[in-house]
Protein backbone atom coordinates (compact mmCIF):
# COMPACT_ATOMS: atom_id res chain seq x y z
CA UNK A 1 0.00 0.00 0.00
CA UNK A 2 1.19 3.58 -0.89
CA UNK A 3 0.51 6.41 1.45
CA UNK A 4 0.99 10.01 1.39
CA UNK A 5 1.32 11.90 4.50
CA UNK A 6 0.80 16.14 4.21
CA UNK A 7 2.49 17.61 6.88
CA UNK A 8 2.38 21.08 7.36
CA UNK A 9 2.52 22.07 10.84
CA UNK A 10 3.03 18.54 11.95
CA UNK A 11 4.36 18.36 15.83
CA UNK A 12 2.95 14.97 16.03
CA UNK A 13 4.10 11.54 15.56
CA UNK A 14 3.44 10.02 11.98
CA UNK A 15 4.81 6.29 13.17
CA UNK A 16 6.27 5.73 9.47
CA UNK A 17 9.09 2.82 10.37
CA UNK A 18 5.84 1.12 12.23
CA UNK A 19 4.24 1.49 8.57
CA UNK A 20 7.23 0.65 6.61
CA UNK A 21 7.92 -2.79 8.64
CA UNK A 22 4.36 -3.34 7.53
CA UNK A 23 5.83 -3.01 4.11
CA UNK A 24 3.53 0.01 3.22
CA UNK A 25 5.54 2.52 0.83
CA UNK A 26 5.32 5.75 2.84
CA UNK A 27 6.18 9.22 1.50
CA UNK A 28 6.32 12.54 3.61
CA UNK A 29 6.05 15.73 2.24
CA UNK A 30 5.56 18.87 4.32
CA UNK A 31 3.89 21.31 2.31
CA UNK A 32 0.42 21.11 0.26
CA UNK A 33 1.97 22.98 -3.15
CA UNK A 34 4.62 20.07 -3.30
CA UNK A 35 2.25 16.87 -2.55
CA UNK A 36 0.02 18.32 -5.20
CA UNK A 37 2.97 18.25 -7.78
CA UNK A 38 3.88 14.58 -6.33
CA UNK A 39 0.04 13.27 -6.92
CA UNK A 40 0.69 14.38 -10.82
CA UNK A 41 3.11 11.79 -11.32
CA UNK A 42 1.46 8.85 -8.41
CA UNK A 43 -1.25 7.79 -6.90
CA UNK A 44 -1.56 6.32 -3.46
CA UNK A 45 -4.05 4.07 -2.10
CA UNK A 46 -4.16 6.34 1.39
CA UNK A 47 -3.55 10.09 2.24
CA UNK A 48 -3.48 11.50 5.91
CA UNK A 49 -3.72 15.18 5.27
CA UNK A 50 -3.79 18.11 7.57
CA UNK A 51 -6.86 20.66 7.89
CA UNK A 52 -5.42 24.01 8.81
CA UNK A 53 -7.97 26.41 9.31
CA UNK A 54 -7.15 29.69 7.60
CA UNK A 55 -9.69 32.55 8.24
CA UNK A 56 -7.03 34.58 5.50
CA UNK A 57 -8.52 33.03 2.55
CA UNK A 58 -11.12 34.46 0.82
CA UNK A 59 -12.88 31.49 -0.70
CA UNK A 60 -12.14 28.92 1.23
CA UNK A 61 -11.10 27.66 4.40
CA UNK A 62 -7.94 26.22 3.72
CA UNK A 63 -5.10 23.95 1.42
CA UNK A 64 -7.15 20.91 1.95
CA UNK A 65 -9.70 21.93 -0.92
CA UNK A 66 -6.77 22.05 -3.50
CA UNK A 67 -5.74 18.55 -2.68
CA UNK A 68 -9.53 17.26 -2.79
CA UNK A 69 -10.43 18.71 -6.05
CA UNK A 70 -7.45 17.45 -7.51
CA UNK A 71 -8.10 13.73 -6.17
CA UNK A 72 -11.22 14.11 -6.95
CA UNK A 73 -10.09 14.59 -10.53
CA UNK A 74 -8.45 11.02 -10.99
CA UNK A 75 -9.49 7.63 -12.13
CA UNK A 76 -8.82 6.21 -8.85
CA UNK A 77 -9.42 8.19 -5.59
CA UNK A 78 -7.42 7.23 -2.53
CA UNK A 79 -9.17 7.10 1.23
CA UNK A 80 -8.43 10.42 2.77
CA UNK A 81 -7.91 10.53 6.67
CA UNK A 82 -8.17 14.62 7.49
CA UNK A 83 -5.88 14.94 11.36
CA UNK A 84 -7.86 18.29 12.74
CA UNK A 85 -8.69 20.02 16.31
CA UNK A 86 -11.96 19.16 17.52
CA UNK A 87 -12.63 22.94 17.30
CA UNK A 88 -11.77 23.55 13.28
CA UNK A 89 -14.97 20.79 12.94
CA UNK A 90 -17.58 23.76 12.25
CA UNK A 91 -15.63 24.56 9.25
CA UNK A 92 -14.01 21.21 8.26
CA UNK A 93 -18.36 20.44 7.82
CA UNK A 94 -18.41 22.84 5.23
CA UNK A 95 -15.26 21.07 3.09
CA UNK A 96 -17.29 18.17 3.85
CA UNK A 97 -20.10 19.28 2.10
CA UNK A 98 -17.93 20.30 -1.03
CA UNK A 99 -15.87 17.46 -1.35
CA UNK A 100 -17.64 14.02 1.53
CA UNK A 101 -13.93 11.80 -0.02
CA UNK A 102 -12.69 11.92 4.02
CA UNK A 103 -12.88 10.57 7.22
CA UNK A 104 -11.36 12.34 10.55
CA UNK A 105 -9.12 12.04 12.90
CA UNK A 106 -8.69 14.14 16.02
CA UNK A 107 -5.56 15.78 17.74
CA UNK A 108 -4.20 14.62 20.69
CA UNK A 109 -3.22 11.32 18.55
CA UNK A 110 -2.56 9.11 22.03
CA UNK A 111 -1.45 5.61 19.69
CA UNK A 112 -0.96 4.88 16.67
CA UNK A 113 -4.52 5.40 14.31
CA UNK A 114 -2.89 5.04 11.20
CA UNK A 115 -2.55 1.61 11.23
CA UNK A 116 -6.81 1.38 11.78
CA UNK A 117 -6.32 2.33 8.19
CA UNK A 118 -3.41 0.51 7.11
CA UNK A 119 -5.18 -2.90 8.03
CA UNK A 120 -3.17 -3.77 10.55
């Protein structure tokens, strides 16, 4: 299994050997403009993707809508795991309305939920 992890802000811990022994392909990148050039060339089978409110942006609420529309756009759409505050969820609803590809998880991260994704 291939997975993408966005990282933006990150201060969390992604448990990527714990993947990798599971031989899952894992790939890190840490900003949204460069995983969007990466998903032009692949396409993995699971992303884990920050939301990052930001109340900046005129029309909408933050990166996460660029990477949706563009997975949205292939022949094969991976699962999407969002990792958000429990206090972003008024406006993560209204990505959800746009673009209902996701699932959530919620900050603190206390084990390891990846791997309730993984299949492990």
């Amino acid at each position: 299994m291939q997975i993408l992890f966005i990282v933006e802000v990150g201060g969390y811990p992604l448990f990527t050997s714990e993947m990798e022994n599971n031989n899952h392909q894992v790939t890190v990148i840490r900003s949204m403009r460069k995983a969007l050039s990466w998903l032009k060339k692949q396409s993995p089978d699971l992303v884990f993707a920050e939301f990052n409110f930001e109340p900046t942006f005129r029309d909408r609420v933050s990166s996460l809508e660029s990477l949706l529309a563009t997975l949205q756009s292939k022949n094969s759409i991976p699962r999407v795991v969002v990792i958000t505050e429990e206090q972003d969820q008024t406006h993560l609803d209204k990505l959800h309305q746009r673009f209902p590809l996701f699932s959530t998880l919620y900050f603190p991260l206390a084990h390891n939920p990846f791997l309730d994704y993984t299949g492990h």
